[in-house]
N, C-alpha and C. Protein backbone atom coordinates (compact mmCIF):
# COMPACT_ATOMS: atom_id res chain seq x y z
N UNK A 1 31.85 82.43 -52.41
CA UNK A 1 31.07 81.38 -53.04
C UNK A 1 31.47 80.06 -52.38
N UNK A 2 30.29 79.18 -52.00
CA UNK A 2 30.87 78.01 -51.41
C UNK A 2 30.38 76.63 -52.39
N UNK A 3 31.39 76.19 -52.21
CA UNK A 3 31.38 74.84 -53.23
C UNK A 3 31.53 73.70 -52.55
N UNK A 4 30.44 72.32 -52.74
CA UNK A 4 30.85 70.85 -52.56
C UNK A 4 30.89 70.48 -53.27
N UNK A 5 32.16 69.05 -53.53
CA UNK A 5 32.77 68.61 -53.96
C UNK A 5 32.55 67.18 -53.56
N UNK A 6 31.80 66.36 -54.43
CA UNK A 6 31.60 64.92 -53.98
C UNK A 6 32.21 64.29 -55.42
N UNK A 7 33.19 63.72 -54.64
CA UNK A 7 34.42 62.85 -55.32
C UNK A 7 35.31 62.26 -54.71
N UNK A 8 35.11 60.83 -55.33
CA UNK A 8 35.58 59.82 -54.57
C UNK A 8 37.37 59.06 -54.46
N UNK A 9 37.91 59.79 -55.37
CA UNK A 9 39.23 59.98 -56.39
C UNK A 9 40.06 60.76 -55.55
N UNK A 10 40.79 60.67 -54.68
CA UNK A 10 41.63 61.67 -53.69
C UNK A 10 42.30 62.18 -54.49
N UNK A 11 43.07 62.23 -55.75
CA UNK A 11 43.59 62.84 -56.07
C UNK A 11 43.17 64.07 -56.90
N UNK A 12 41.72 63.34 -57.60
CA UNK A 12 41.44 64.28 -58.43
C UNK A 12 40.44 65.32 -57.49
N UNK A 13 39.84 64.67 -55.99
CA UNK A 13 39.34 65.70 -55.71
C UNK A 13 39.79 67.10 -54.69
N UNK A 14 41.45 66.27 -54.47
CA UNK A 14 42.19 67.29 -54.17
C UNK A 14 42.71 68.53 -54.65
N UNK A 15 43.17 68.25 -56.11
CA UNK A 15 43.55 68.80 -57.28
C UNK A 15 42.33 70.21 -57.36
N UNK A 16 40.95 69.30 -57.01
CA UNK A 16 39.85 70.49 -57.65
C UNK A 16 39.65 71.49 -56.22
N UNK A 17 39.85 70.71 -55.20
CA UNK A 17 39.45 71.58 -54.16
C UNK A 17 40.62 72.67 -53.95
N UNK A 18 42.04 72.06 -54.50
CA UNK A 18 42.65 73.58 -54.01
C UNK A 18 42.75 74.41 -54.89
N UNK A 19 42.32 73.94 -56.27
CA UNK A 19 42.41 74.83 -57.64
C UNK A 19 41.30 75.93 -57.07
N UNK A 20 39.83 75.70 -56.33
CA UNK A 20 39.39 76.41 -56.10
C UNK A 20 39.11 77.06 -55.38
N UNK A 21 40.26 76.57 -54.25
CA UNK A 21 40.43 77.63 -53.05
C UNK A 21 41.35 78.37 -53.51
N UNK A 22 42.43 78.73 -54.16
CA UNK A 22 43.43 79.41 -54.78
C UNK A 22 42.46 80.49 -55.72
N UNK A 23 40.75 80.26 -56.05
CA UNK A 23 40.30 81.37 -56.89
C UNK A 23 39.54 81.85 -55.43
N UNK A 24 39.89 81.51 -54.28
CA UNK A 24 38.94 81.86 -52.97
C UNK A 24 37.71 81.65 -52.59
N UNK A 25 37.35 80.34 -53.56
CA UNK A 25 36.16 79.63 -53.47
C UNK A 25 36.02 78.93 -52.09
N UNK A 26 34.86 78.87 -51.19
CA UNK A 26 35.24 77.93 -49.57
C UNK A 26 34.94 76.50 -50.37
N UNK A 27 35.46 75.52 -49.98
CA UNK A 27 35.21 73.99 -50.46
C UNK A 27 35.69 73.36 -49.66
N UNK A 28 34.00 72.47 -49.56
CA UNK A 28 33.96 71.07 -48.67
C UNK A 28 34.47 70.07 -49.74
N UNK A 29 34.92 69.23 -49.60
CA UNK A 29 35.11 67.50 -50.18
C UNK A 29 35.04 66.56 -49.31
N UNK A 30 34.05 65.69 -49.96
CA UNK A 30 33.37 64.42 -49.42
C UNK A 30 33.63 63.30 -50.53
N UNK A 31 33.92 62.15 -50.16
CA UNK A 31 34.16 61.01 -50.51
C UNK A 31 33.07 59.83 -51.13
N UNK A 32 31.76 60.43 -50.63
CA UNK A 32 30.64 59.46 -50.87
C UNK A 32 29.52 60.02 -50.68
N UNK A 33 28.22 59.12 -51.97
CA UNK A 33 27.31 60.02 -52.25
C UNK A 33 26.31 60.04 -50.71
N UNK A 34 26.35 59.70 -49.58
CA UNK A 34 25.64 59.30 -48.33
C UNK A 34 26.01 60.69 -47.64
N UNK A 35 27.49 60.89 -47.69
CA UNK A 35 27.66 61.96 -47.07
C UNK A 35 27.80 63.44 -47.77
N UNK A 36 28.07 63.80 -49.22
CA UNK A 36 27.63 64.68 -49.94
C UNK A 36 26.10 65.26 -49.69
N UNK A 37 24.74 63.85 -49.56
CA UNK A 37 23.72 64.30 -49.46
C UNK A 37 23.39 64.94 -47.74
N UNK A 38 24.06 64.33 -46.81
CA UNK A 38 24.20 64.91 -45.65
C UNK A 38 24.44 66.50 -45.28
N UNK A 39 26.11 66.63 -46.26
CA UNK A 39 26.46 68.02 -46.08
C UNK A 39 25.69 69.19 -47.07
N UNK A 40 25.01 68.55 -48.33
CA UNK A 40 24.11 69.45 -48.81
C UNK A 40 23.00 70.14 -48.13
N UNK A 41 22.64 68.74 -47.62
CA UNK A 41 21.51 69.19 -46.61
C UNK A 41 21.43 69.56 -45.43
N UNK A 42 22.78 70.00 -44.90
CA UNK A 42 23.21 70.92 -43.99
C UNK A 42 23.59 72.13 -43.69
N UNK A 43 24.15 72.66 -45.16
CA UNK A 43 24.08 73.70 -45.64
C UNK A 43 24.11 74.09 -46.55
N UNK A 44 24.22 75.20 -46.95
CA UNK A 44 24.12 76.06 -48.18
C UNK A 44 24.70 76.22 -49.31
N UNK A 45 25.21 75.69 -50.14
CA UNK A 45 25.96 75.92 -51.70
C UNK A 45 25.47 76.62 -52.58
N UNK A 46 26.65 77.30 -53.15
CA UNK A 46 26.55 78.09 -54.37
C UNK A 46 26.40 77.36 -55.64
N UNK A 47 27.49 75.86 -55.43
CA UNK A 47 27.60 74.97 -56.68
C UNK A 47 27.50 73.74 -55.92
N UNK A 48 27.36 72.38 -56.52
CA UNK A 48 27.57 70.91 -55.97
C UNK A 48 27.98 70.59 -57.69
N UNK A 49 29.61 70.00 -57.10
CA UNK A 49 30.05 68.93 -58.15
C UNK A 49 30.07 67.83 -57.69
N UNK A 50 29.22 67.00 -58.75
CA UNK A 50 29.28 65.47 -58.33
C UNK A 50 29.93 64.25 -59.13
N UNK A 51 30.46 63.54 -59.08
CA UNK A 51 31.23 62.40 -59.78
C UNK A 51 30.09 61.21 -59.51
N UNK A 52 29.78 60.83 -61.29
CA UNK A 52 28.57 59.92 -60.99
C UNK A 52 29.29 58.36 -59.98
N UNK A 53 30.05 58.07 -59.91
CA UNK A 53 30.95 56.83 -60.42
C UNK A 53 31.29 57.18 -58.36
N UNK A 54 30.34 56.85 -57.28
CA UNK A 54 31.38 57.01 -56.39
C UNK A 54 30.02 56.59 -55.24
N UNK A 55 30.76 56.37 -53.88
CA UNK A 55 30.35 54.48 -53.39
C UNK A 55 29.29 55.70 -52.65
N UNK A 56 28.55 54.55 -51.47
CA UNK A 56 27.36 54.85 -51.04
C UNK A 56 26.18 54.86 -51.65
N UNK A 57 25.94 56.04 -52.41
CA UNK A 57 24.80 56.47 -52.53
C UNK A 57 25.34 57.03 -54.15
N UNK A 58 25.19 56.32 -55.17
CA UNK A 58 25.75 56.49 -56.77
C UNK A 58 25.36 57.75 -56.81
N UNK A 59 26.61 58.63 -57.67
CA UNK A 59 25.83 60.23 -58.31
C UNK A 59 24.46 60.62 -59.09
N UNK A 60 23.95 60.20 -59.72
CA UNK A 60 22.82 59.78 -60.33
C UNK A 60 21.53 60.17 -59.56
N UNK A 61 22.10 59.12 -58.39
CA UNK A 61 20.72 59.30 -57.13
C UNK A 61 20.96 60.38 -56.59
N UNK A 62 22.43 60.66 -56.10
CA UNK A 62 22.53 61.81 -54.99
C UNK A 62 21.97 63.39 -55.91
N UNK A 63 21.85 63.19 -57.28
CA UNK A 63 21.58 64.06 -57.90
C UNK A 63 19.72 64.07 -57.83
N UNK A 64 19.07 63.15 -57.99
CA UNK A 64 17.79 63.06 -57.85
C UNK A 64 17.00 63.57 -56.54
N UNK A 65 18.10 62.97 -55.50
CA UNK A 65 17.50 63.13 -53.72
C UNK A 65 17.56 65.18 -54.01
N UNK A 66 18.58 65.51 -54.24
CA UNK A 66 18.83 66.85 -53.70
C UNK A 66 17.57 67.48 -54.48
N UNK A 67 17.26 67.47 -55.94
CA UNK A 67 16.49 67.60 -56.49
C UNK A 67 14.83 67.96 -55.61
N UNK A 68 14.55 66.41 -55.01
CA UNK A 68 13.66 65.79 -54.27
C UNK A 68 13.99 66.77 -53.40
N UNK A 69 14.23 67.25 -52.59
CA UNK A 69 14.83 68.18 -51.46
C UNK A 69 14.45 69.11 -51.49
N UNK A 70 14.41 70.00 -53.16
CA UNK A 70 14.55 70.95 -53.32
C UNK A 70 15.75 71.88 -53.12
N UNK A 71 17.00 71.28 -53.32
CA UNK A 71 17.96 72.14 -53.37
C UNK A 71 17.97 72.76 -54.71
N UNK A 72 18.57 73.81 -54.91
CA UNK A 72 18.31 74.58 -56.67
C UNK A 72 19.56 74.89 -56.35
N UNK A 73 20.74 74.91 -55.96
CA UNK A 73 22.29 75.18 -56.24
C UNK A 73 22.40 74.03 -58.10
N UNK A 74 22.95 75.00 -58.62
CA UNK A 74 23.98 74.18 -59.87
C UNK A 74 24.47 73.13 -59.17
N UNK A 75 24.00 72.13 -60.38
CA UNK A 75 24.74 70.85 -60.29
C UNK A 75 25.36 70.67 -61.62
N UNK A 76 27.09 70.49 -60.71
CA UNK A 76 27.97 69.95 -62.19
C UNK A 76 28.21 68.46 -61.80
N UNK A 77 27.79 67.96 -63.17
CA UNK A 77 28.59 66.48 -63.32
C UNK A 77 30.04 66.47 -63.39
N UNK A 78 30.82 65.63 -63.04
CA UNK A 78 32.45 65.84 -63.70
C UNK A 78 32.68 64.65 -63.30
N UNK A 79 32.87 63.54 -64.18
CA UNK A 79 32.88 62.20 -64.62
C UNK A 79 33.70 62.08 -65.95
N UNK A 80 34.27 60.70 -65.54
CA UNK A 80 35.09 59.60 -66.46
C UNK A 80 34.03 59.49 -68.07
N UNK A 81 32.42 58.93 -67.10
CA UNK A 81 31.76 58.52 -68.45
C UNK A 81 31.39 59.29 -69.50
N UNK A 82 31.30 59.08 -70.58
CA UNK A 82 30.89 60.19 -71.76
C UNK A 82 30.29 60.10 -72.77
N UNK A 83 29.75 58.56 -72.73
CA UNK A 83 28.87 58.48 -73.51
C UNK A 83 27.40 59.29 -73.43
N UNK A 84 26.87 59.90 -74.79
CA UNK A 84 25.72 60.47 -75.03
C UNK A 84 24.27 60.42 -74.09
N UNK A 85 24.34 58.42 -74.08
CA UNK A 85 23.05 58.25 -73.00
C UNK A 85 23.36 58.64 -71.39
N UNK A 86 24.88 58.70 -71.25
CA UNK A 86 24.82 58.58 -69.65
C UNK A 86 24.88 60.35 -69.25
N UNK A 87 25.01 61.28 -70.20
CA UNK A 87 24.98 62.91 -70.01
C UNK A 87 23.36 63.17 -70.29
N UNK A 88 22.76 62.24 -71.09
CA UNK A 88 21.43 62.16 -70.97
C UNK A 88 20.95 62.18 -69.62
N UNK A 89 20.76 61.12 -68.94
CA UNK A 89 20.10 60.83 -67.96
C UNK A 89 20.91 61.52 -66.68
N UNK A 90 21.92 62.44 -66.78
CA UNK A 90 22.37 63.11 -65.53
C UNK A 90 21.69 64.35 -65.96
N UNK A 91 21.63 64.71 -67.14
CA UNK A 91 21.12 66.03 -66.87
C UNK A 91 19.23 65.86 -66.82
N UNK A 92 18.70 64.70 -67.42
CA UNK A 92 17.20 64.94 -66.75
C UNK A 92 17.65 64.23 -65.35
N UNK A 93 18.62 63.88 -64.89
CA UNK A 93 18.30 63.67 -63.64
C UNK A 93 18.27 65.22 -62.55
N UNK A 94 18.61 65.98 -62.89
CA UNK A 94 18.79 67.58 -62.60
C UNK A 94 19.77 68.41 -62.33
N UNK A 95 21.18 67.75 -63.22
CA UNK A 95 22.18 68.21 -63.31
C UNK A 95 21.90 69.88 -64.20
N UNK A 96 22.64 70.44 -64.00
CA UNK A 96 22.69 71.75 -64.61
C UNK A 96 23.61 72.11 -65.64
N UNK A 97 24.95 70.90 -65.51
CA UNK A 97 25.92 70.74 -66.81
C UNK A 97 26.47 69.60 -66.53
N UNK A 98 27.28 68.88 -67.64
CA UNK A 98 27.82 67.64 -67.40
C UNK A 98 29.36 68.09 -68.46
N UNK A 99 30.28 67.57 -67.45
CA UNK A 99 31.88 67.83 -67.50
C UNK A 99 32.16 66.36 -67.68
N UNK A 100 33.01 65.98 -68.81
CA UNK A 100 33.70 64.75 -68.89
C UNK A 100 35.05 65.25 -68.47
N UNK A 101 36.27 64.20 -67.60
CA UNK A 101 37.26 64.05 -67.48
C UNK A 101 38.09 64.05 -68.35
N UNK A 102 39.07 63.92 -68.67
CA UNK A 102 40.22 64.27 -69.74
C UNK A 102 40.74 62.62 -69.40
């Protein structure tokens, strides 16, 4: 199963990328939503986690473009924010689940 990982947080998106290479998941991590939408659209994913909160190209949009694209891989949110309206508008934006941070 291959997984991207757009998160802008080195630590936290280190943390996730080797948690899920240790279950033998392959995972890319990218830093920004410009180049997340690049490597989506370069190849193939099983999953895309995105962190709304991260430079270039905001999660929100990079979630709309892929959409626009027609990519159909799961999209997880996994974000700081948690208020009601902002899990609103990620999942009609075409998220597939939305993960708050701890």
């Amino acid at each position: 199963m291959r997984v991207l990982v757009i998160e802008d947080e080195a630590k936290v998106g280190s943390f996730i990328k080797r948690a899920l290479e240790e279950e033998n998941y392959a995972v890319d991590l990218c830093t920004d939503g410009a180049r997340g939408l690049e490597l989506a659209g370069s190849s193939s994913y099983d999953l895309i986690v995105v962190d709304l909160m991260i430079p270039e190209v905001p999660g929100l949009d990079v979630i709309r473009r892929l959409r626009a694209d027609k990519i159909t891989a799961p999209i997880l949110i996994l974000t700081a924010l948690s208020q009601t309206d902002q899990k609103v508008k990620g999942l009609d934006a075409g998220a597939d689940d939305y993960l708050t941070k701890p």
